[in-house]
Protein backbone atom coordinates (compact mmCIF):
# COMPACT_ATOMS: atom_id res chain seq x y z
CA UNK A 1 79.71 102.67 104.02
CA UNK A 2 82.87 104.61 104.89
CA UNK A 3 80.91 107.60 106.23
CA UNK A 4 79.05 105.25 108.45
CA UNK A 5 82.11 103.61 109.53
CA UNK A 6 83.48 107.44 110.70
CA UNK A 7 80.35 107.85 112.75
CA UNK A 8 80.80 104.00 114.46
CA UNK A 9 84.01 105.24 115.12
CA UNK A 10 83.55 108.52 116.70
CA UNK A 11 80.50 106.91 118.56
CA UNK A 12 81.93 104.46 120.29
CA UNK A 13 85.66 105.80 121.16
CA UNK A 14 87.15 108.87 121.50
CA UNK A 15 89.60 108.90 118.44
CA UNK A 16 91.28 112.51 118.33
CA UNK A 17 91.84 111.76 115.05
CA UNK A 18 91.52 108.54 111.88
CA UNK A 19 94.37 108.37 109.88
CA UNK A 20 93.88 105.63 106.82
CA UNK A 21 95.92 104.81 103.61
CA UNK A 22 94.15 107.16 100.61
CA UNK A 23 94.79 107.90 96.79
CA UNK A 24 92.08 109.72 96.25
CA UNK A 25 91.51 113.14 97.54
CA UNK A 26 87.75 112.87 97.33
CA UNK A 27 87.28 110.81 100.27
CA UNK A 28 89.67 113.23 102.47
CA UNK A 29 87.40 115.77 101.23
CA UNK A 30 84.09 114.54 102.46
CA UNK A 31 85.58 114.24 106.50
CA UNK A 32 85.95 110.38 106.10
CA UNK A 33 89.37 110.51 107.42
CA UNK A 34 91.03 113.60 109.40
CA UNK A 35 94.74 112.57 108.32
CA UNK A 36 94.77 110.36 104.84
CA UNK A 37 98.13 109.10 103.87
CA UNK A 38 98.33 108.99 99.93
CA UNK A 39 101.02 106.65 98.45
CA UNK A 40 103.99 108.55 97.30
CA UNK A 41 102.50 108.52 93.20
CA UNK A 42 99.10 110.53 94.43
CA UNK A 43 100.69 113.21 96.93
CA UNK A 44 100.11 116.36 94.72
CA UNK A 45 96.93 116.23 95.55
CA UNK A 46 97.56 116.46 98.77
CA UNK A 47 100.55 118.72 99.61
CA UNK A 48 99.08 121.81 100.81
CA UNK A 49 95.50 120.58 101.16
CA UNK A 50 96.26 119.06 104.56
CA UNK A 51 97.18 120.13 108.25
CA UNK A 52 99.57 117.16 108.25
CA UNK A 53 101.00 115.16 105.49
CA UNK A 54 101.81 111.85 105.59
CA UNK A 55 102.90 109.18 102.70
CA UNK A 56 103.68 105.45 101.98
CA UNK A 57 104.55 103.69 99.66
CA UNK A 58 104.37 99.82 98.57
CA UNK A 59 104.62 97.12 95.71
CA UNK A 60 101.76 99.08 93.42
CA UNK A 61 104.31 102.31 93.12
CA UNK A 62 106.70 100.61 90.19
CA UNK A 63 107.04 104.07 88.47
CA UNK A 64 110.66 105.58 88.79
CA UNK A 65 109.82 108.56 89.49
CA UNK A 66 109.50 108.14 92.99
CA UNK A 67 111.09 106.59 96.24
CA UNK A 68 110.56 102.72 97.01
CA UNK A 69 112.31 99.70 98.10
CA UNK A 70 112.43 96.84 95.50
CA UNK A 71 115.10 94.35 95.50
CA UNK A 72 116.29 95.41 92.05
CA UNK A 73 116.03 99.29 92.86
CA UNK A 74 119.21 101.16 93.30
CA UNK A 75 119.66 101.86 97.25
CA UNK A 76 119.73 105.50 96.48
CA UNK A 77 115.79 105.27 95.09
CA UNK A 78 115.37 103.75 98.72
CA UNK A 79 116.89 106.55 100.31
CA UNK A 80 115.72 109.59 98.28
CA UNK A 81 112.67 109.38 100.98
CA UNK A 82 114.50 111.40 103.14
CA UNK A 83 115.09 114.07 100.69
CA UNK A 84 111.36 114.00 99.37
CA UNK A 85 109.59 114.29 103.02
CA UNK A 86 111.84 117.21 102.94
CA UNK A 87 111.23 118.90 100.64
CA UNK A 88 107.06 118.78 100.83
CA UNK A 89 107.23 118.98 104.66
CA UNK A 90 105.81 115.19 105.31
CA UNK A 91 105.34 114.73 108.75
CA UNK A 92 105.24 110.73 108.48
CA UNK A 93 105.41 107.38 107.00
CA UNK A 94 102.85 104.56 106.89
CA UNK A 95 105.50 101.49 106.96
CA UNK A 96 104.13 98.54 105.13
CA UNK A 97 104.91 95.04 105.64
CA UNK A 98 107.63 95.24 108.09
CA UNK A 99 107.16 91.38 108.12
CA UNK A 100 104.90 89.68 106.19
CA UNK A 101 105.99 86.57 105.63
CA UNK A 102 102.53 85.13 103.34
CA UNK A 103 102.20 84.28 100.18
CA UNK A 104 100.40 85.55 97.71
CA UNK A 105 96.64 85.35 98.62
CA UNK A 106 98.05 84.43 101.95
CA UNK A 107 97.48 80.89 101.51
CA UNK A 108 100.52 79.94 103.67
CA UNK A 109 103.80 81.79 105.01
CA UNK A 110 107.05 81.30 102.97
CA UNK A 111 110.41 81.58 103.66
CA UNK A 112 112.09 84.87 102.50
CA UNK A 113 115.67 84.04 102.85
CA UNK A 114 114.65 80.73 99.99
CA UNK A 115 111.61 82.81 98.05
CA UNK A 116 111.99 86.58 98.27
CA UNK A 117 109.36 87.71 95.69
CA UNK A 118 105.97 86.96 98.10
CA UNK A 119 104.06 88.56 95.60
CA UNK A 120 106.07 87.14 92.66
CA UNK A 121 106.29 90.97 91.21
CA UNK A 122 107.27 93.10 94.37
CA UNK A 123 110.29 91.59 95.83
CA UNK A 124 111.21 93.78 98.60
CA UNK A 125 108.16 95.39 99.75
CA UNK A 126 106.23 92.57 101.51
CA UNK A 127 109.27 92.58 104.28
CA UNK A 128 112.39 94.49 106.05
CA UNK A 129 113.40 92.23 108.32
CA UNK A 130 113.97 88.27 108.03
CA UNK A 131 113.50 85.83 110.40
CA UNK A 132 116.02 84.68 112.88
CA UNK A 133 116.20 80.99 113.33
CA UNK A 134 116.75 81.74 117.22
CA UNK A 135 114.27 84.69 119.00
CA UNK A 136 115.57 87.91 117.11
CA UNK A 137 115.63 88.89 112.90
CA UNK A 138 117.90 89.91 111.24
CA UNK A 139 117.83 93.86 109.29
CA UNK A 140 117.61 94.13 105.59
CA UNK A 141 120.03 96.23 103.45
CA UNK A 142 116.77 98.26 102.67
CA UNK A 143 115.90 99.00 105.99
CA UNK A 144 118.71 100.40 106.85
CA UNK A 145 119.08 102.24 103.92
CA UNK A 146 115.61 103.87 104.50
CA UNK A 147 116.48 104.39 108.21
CA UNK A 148 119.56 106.70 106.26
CA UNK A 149 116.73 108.28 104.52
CA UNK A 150 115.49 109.47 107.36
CA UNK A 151 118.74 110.44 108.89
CA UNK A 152 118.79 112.62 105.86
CA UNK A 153 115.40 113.95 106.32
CA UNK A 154 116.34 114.95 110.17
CA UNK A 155 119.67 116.74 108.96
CA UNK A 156 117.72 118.59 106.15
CA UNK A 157 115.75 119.64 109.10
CA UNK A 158 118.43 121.13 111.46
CA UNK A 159 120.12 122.75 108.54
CA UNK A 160 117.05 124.78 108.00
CA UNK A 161 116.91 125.57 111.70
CA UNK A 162 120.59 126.66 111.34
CA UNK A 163 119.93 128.39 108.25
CA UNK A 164 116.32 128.54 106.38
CA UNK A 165 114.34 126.71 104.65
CA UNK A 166 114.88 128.72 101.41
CA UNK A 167 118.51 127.93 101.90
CA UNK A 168 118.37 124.26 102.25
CA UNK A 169 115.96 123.87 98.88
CA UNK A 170 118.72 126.24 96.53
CA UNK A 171 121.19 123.58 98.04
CA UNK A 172 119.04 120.38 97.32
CA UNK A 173 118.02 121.88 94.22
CA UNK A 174 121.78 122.59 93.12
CA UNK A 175 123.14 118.44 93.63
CA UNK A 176 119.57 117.00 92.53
């Protein structure tokens, strides 16, 4: 069904390229997708296999062993993003649920200033941003710690164009 999906796709529009959210290498490797975007806990299958890497990561990534943004995560596991599209050269991040304000099953919207955990189990993923009561919302702590994250990611950057690359990773390698 996926392969006939592609072929819909590329029939009727003139996509230069179909990026979708992927864990398992397989379907990159049949031509389903030209740019899959693994969550953070499947990249190493990934990470040199593709022109262009991309990642995300949401409320099924628990593990500590890699970046997300749960309410009872230290910010620093927020922001060690930066440091890990760094250091496997990850062009870009699939954001999910900027502002998803449903409930589980999506049976109605909820308030998440009164019931942060949307999922009951993921508080902190579903959202970044809260509503304002007037026209605007208001930023959460973990946005703006992940928008450090990428601050970090573009400095990494320039310091290797100062420097090099090799440079950059004895550095990272030598405080983490």
């Amino acid at each position: 069904p996926l392969c006939q999906k592609r072929k819909s796709l590329k029939t009727y529009s003139d996509f230069k390229r179909i990026m979708e959210a992927l864990s398992d290498y397989r379907f990159y490797k049949k031509g389903i997708v030209s740019t899959p975007i693994p969550s953070n806990d499947h990249i190493d299958k990934f990470i040199g296999n593709v022109p262009e890497a991309w990642v995300y990561y949401c409320s099924a990534q628990r593990n500590h062993n890699v970046a997300n943004r749960f309410f009872c995560n230290d910010s620093i596991r927020t922001r060690v993003i930066g440091y890990q599209m760094f250091k496997y050269d990850i062009r870009g991040f699939l954001q999910w649920g900027y502002n998803f304000y449903y409930d589980c099953m999506s049976h109605g919207i909820t308030d998440p200033c009164l019931d942060p955990g949307i999922f009951r189990m993921s508080c902190g993923t579903s959202y970044l941003v809260y509503p304002d009561r007037g026209l605007g919302c208001y930023q959460s702590t973990r946005q703006k710690v992940f928008g450090e994250g990428l601050n970090d990611q573009r400095a990494l950057k320039t310091l290797e164009k100062l420097t090099s690359r090799e440079n950059v990773e004895k550095l990272l390698e030598k405080h983490f």
